[in-house]
C-alpha atoms as a PDB file:
ATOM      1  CA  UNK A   1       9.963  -0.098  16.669  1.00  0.00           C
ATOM      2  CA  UNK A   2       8.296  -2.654  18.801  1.00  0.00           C
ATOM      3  CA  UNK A   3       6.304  -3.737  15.833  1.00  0.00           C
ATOM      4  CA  UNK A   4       9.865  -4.245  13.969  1.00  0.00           C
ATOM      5  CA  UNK A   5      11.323  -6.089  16.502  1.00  0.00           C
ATOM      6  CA  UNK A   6       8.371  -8.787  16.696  1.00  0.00           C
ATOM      7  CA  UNK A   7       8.409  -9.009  12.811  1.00  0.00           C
ATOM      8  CA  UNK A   8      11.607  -9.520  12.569  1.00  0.00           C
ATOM      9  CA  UNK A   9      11.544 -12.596  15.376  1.00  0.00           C
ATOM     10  CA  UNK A  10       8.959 -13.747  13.761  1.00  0.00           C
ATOM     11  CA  UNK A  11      10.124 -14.149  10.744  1.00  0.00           C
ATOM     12  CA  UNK A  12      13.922 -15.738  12.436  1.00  0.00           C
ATOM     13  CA  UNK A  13      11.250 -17.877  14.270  1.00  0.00           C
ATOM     14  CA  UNK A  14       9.234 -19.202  11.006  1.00  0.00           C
ATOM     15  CA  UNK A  15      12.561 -19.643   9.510  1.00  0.00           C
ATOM     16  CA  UNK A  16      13.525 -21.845  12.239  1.00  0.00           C
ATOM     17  CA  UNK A  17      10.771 -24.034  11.939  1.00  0.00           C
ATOM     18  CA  UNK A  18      11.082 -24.497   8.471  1.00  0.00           C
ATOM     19  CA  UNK A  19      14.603 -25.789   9.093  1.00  0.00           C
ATOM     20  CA  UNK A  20      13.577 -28.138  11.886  1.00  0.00           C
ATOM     21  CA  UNK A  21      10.489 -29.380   9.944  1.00  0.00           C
ATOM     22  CA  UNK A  22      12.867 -30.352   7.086  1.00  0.00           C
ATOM     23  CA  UNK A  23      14.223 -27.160   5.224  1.00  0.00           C
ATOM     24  CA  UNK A  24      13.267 -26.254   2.446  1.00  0.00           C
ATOM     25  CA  UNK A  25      13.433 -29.310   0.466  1.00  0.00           C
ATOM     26  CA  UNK A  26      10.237 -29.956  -0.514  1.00  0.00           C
ATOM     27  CA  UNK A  27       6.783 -28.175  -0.401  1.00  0.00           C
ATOM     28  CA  UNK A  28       5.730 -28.215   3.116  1.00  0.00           C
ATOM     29  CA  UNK A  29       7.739 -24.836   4.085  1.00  0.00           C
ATOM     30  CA  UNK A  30       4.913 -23.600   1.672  1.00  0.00           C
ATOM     31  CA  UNK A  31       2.611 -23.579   4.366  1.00  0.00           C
ATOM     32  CA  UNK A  32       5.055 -24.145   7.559  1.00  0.00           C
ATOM     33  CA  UNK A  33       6.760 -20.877   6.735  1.00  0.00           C
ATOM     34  CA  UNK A  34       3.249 -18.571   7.067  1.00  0.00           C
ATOM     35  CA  UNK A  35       1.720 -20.370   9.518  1.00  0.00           C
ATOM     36  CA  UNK A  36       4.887 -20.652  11.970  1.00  0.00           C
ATOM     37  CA  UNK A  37       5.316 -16.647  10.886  1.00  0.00           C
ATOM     38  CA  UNK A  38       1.549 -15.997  12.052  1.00  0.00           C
ATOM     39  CA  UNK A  39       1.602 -18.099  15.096  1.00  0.00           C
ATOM     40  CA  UNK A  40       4.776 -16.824  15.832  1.00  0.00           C
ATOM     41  CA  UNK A  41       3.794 -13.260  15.668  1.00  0.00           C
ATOM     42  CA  UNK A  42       0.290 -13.430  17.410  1.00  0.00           C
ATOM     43  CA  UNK A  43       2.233 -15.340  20.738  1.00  0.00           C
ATOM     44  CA  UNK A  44       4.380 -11.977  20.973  1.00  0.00           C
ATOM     45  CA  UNK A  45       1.973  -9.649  20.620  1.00  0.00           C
ATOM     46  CA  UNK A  46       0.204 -11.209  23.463  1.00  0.00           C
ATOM     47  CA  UNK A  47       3.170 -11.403  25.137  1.00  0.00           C
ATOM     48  CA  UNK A  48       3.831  -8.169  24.595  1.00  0.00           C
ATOM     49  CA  UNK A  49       0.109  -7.589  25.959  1.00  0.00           C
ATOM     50  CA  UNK A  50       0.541  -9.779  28.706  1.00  0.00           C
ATOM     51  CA  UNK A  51       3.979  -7.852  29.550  1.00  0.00           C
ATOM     52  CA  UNK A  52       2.159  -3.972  29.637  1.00  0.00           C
ATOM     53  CA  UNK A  53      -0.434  -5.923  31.808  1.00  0.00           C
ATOM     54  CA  UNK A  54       1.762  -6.310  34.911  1.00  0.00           C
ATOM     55  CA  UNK A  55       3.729  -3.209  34.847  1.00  0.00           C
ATOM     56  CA  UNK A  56       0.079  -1.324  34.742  1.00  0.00           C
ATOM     57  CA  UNK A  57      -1.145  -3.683  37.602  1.00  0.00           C
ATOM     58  CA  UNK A  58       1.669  -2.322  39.777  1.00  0.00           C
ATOM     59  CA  UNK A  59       0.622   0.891  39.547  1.00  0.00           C
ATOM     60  CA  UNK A  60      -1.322   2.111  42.398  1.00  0.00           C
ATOM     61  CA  UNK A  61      -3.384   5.599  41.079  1.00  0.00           C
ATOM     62  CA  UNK A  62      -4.516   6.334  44.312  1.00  0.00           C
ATOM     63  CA  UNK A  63      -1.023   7.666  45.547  1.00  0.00           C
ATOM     64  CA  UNK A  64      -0.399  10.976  43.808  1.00  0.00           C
ATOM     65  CA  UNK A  65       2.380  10.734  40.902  1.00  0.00           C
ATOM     66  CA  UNK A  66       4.907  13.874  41.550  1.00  0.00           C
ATOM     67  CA  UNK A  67       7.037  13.160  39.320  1.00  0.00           C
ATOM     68  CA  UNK A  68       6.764  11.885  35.982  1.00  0.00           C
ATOM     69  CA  UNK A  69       8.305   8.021  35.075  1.00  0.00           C
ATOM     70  CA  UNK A  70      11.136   7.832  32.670  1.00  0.00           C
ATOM     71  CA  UNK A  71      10.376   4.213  31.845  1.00  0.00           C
ATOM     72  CA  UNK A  72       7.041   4.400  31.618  1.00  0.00           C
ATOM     73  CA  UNK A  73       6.847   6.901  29.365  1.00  0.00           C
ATOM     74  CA  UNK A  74       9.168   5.365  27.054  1.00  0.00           C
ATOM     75  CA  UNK A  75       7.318   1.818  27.525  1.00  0.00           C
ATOM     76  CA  UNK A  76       4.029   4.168  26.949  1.00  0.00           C
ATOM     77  CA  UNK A  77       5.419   5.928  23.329  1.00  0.00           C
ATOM     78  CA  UNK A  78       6.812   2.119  22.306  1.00  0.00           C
ATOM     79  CA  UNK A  79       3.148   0.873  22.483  1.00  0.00           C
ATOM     80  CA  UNK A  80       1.837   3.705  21.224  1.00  0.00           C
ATOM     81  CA  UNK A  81       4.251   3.606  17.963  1.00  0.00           C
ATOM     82  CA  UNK A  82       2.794  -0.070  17.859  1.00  0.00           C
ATOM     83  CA  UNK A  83      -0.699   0.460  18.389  1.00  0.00           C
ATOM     84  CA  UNK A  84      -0.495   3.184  15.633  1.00  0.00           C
ATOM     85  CA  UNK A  85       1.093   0.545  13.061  1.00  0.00           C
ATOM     86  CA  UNK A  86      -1.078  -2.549  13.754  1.00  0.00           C
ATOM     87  CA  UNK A  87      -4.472   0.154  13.360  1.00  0.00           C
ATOM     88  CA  UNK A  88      -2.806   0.448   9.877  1.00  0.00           C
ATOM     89  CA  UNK A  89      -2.602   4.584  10.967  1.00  0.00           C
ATOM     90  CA  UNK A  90      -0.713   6.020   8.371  1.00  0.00           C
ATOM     91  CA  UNK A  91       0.105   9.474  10.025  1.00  0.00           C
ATOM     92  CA  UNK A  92       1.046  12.492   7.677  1.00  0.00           C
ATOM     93  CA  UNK A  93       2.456  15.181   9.888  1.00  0.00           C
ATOM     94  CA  UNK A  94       2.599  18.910   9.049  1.00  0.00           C
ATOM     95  CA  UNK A  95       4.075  21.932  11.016  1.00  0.00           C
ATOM     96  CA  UNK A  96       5.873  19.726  14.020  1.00  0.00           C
ATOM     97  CA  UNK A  97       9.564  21.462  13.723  1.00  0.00           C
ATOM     98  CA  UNK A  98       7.431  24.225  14.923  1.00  0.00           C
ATOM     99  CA  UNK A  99       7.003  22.591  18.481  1.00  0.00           C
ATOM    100  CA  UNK A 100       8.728  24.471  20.985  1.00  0.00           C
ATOM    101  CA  UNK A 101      12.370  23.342  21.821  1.00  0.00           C
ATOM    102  CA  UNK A 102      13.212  24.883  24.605  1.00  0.00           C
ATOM    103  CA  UNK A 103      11.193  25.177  28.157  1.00  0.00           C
ATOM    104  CA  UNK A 104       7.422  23.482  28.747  1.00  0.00           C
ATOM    105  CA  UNK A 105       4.480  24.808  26.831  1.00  0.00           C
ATOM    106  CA  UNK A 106       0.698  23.945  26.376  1.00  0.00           C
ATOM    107  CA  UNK A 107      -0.535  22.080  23.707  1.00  0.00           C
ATOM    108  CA  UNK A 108      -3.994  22.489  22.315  1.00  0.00           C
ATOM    109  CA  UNK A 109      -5.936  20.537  20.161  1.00  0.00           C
ATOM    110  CA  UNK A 110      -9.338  19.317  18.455  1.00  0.00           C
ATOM    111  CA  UNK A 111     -10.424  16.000  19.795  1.00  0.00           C
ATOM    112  CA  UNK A 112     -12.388  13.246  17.447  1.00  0.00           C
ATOM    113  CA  UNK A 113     -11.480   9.925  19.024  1.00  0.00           C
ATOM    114  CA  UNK A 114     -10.307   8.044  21.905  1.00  0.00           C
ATOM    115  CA  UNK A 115      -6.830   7.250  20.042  1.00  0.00           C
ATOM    116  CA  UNK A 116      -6.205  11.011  19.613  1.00  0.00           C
ATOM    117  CA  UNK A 117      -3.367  11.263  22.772  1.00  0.00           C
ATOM    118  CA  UNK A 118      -2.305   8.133  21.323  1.00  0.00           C
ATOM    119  CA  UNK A 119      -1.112   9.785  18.278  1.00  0.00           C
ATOM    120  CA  UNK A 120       0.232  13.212  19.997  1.00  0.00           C
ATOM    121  CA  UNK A 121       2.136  10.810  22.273  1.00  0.00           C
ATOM    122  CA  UNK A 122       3.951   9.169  19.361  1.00  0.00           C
ATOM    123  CA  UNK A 123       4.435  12.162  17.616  1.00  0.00           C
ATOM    124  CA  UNK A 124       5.649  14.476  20.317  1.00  0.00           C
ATOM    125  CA  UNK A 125       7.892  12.491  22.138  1.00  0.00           C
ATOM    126  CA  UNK A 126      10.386  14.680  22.889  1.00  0.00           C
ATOM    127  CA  UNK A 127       8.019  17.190  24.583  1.00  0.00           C
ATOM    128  CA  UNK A 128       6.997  15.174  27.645  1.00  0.00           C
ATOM    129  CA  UNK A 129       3.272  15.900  27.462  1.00  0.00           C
ATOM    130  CA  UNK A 130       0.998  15.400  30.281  1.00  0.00           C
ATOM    131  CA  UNK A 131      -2.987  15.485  29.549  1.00  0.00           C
ATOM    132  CA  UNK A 132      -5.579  17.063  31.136  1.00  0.00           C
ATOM    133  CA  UNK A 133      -8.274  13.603  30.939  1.00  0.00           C
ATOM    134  CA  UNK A 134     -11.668  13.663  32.367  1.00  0.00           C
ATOM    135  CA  UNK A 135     -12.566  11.795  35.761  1.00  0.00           C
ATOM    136  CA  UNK A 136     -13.917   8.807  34.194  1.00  0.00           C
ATOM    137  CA  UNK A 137     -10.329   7.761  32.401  1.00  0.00           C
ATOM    138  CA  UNK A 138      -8.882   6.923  35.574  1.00  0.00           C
ATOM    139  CA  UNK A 139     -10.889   3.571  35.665  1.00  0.00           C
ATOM    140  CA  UNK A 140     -10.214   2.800  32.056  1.00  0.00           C
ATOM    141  CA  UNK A 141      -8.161  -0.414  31.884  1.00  0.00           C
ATOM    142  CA  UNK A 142      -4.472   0.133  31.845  1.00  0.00           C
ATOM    143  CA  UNK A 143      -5.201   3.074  30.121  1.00  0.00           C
ATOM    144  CA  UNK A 144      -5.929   4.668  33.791  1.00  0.00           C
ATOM    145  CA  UNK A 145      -2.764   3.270  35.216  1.00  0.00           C
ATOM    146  CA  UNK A 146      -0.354   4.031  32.222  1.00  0.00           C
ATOM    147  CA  UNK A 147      -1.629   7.646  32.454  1.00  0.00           C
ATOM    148  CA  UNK A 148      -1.011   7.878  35.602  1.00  0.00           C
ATOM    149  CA  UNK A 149       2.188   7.231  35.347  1.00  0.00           C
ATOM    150  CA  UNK A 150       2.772  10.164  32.785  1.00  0.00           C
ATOM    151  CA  UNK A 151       1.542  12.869  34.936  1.00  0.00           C
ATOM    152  CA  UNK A 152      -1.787  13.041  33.678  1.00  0.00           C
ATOM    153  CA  UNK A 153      -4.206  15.351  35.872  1.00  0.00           C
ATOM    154  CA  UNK A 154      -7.794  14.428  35.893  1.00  0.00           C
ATOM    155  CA  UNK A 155     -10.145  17.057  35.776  1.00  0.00           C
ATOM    156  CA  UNK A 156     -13.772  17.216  36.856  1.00  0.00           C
ATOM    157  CA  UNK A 157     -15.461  19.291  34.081  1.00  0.00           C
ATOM    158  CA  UNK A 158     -18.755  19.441  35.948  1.00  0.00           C
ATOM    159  CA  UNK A 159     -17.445  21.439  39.113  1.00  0.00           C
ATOM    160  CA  UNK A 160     -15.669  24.501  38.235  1.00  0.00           C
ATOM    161  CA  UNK A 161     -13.949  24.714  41.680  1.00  0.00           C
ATOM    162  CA  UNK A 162     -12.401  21.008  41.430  1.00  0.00           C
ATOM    163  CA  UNK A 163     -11.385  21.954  37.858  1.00  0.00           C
ATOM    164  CA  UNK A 164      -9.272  25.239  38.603  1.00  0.00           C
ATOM    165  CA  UNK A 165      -7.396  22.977  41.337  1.00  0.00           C
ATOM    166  CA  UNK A 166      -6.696  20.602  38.495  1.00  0.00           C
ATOM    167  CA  UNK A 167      -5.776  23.652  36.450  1.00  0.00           C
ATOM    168  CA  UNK A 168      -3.836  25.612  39.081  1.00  0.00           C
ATOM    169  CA  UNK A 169      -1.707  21.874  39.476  1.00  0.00           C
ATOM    170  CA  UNK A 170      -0.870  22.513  35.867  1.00  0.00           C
ATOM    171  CA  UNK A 171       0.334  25.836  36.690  1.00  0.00           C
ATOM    172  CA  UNK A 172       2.803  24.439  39.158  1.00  0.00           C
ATOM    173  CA  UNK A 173       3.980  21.122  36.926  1.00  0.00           C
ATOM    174  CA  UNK A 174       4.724  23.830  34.230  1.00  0.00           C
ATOM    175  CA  UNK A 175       6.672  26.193  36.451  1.00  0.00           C
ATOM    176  CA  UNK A 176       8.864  23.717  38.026  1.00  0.00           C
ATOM    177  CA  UNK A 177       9.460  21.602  34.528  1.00  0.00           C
ATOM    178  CA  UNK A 178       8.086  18.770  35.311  1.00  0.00           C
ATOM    179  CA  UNK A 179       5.921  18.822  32.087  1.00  0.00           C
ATOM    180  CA  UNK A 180       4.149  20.126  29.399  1.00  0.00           C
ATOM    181  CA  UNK A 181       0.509  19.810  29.490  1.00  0.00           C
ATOM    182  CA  UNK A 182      -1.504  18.723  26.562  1.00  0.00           C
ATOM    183  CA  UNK A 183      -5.317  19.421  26.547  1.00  0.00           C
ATOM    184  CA  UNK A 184      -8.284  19.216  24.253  1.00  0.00           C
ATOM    185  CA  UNK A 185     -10.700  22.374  25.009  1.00  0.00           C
ATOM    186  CA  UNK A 186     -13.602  21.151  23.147  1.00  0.00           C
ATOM    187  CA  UNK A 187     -13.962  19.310  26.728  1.00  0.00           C
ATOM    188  CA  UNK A 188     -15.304  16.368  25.165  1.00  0.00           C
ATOM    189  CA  UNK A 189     -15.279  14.123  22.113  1.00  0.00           C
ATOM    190  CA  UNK A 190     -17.520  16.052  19.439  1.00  0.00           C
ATOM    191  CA  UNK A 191     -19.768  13.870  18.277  1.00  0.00           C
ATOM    192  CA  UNK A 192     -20.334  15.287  14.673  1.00  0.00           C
ATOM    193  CA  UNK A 193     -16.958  15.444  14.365  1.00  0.00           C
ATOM    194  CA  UNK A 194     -16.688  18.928  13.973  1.00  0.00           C
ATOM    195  CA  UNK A 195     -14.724  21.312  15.675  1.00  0.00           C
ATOM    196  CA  UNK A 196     -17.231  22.853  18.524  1.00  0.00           C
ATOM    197  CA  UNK A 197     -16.576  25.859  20.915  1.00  0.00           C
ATOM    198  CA  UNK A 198     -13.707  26.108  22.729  1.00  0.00           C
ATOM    199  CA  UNK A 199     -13.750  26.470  26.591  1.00  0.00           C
ATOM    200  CA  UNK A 200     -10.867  29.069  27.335  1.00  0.00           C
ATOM    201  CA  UNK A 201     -10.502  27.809  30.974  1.00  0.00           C
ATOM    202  CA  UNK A 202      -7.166  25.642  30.143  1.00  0.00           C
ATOM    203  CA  UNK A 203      -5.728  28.543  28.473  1.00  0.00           C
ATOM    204  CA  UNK A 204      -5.031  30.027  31.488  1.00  0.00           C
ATOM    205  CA  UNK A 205      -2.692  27.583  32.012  1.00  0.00           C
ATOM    206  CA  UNK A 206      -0.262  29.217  29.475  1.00  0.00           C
ATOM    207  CA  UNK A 207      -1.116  32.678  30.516  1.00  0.00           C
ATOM    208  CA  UNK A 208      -0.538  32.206  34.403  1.00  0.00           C
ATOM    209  CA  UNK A 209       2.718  29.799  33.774  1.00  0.00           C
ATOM    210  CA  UNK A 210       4.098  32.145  30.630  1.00  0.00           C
ATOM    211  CA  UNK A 211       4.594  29.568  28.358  1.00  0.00           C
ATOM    212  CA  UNK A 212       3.581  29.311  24.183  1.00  0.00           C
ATOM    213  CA  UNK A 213       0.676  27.532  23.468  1.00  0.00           C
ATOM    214  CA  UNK A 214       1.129  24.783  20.365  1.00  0.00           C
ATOM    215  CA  UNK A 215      -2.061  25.020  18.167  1.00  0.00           C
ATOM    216  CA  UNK A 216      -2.255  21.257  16.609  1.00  0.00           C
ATOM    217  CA  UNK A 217      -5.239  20.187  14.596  1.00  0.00           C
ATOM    218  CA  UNK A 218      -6.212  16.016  13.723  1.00  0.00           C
ATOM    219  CA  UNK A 219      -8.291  14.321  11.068  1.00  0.00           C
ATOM    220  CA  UNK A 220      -9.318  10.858  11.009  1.00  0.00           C
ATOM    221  CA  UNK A 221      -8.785   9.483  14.206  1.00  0.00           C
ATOM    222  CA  UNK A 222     -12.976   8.816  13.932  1.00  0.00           C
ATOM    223  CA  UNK A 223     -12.233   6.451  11.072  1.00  0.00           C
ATOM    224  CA  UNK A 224     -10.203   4.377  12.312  1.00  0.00           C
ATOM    225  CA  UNK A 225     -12.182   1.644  13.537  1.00  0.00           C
ATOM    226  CA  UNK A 226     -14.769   1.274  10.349  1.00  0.00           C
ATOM    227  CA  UNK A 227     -11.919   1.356   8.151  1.00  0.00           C
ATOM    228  CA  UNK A 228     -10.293  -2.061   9.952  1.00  0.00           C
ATOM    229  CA  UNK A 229     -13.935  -3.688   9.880  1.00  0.00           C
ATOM    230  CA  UNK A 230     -12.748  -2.701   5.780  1.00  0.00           C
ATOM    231  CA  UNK A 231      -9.344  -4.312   6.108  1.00  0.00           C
ATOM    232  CA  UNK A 232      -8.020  -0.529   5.275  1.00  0.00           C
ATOM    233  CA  UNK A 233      -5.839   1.610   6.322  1.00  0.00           C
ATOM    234  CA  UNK A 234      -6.652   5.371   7.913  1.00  0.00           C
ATOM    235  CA  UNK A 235      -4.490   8.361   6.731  1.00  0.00           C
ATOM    236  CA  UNK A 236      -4.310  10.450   9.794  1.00  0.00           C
ATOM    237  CA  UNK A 237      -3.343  14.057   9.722  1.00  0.00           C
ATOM    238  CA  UNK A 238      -1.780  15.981  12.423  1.00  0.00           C
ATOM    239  CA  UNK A 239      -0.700  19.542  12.365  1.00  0.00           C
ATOM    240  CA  UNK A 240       0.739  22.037  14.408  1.00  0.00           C
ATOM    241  CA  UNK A 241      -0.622  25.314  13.396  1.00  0.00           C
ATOM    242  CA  UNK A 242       1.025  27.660  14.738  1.00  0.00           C
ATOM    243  CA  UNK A 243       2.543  28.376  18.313  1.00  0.00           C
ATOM    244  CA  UNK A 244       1.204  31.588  20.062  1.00  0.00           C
ATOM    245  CA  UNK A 245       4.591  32.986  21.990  1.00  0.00           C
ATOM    246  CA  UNK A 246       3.863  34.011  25.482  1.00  0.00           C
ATOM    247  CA  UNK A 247       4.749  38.045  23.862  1.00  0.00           C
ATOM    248  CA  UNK A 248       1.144  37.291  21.802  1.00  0.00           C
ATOM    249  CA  UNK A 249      -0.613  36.456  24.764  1.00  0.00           C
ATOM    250  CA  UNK A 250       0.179  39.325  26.871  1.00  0.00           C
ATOM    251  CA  UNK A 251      -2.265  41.817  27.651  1.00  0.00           C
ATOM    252  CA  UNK A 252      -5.071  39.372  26.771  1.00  0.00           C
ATOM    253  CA  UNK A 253      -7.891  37.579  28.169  1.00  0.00           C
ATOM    254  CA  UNK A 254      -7.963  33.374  28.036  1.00  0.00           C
ATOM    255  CA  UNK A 255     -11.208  33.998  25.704  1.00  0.00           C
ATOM    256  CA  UNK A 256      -9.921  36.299  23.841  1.00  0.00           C
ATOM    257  CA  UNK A 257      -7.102  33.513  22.617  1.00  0.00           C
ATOM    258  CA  UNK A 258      -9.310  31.153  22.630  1.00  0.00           C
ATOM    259  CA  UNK A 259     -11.169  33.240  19.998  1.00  0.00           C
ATOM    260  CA  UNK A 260      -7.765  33.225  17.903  1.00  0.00           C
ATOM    261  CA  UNK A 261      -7.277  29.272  18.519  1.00  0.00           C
ATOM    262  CA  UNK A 262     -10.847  28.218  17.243  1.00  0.00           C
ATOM    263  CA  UNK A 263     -10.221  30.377  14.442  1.00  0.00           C
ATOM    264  CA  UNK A 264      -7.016  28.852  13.644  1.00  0.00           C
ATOM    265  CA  UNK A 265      -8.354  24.809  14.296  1.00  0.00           C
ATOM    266  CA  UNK A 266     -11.469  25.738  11.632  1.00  0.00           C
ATOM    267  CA  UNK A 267      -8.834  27.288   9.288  1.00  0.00           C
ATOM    268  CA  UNK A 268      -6.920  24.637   9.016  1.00  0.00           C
ATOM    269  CA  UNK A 269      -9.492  21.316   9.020  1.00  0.00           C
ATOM    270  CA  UNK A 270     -10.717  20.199   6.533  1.00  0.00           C
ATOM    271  CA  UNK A 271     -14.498  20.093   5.323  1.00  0.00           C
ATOM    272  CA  UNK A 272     -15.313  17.155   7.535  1.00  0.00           C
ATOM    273  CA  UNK A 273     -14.027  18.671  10.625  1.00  0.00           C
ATOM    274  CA  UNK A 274     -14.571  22.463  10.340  1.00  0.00           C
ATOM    275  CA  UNK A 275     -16.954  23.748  12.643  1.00  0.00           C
ATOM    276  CA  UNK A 276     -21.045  23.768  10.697  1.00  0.00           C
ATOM    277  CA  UNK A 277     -21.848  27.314   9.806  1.00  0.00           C
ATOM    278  CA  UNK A 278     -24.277  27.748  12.281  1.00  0.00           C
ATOM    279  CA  UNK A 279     -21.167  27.393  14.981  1.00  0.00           C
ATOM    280  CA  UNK A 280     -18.473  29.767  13.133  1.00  0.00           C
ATOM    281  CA  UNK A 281     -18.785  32.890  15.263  1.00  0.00           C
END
């Protein structure tokens, strides 16, 4: 949307120009028209920039967020729609009327790229998803502010007593609808690109709160930046699985789903994402 909006100004803009320069008369619009459109375009996108800038500056991370932010989160999904289109992401979607209507759940899903939430944020707008993001995010610029904002709970994946408080505060977000939590259980970025073992701690999360867990899988999020150094664009696939109800879950251990959802992610991707033999269980 925000990308339509600016194109469309931009293109009233370039049209203004022309008429000011002279209309259409003669053959200058030939190059007034494209280069008023460009420069026209490229001073709103920074303004646009310039815009997220300040409202991210006001945010001060180290007072805890209760509650999550109506407008930020629909500033955040605006510039993530945006971000999506000028990457030249062309997102092909499978399985999403599956995502849970009704009450919070916990979405799970492979992680290849720093522009993965990006996507899930565009994509599951309705669901309110918070994300379970390393320590280290925090300090990222804007992105640590914006985040913020949206509830996300940082987690410190090298002390397992600071993580369960992060995952316990899920717990509680959950149970008094605050949220839904999103969270990649990999734990980190895999750096082959294929799907490695899953660490069944989050699940736990679904299990203590009773909610369904959303199984999503997403290609091509690692190709994203050599394919602009191309001047192409990046088919992206996203797919929700499946949704475990919290009736499946009962009577079973976090690793034992976890088992079931690292089944389901290396069903389901493709050859350049599946786990490497040596991994499959």
């Amino acid at each position: 949307m925000l990308i339509k909006i600016i194109l469309v100004l931009s293109i009233l803009i370039a049209l203004g120009i022309c008429f000011l320069a002279g209309g259409f008369g003669g053959l200058s619009w030939l190059w007034v028209l494209p280069v008023s459109f460009l420069g026209a375009f490229v001073v709103q996108v920074l303004i646009a920039f310039l815009f997220l800038y300040i409202l991210c500056r006001r945010v001060d991370t180290s007072v805890p967020q209760e509650h999550d932010d109506p407008f930020y989160r629909k500033v955040a999904y605006l510039y993530c729609e945006a971000i999506c289109t000028l990457l030249r992401m062309k997102v092909h979607t499978v399985g999403l009327e599956k995502t849970p209507q009704e009450g919070r759940f916990l979405l799970v899903c492979n992680h290849l790229f720093e522009l993965d939430p990006v996507v899930l944020y565009a994509y599951f707008q309705k669901s309110q998803l918070a994300f379970i993001s390393k320590r280290e995010n925090n300090s990222m610029f804007m992105v640590g502010n914006l985040m913020h904002r949206l509830m996300a709970q940082l987690i410190n994946r090298e002390n397992d007593r600071e993580a369960l408080k992060t995952i316990l505060k899920c717990i509680e977000l959950i149970k008094e609808d605050e949220v839904s939590i999103a969270v990649f259980p990999e734990g980190y970025i895999s750096k082959d690109h294929h799907l490695q073992k899953l660490r069944s701690g989050a699940l736990k999360i679904a299990t203590k709160a009773k909610v369904p867990i959303a199984v999503c899988t997403i290609q091509g999020t690692d190709k994203v930046v050599g394919n602009l150094k191309r001047l192409r664009s990046t088919t992206i696939e996203l797919h929700l699985i499946d949704v475990i109800s919290v009736e499946a879950q009962q009577g079973r251990t976090a690793t034992d789903i976890g088992e079931q959802i690292y089944q389901m992610m290396a069903s389901d991707l493709g050859p350049d994402y599946a786990p490497l033999e040596a991994e499959n269980p």
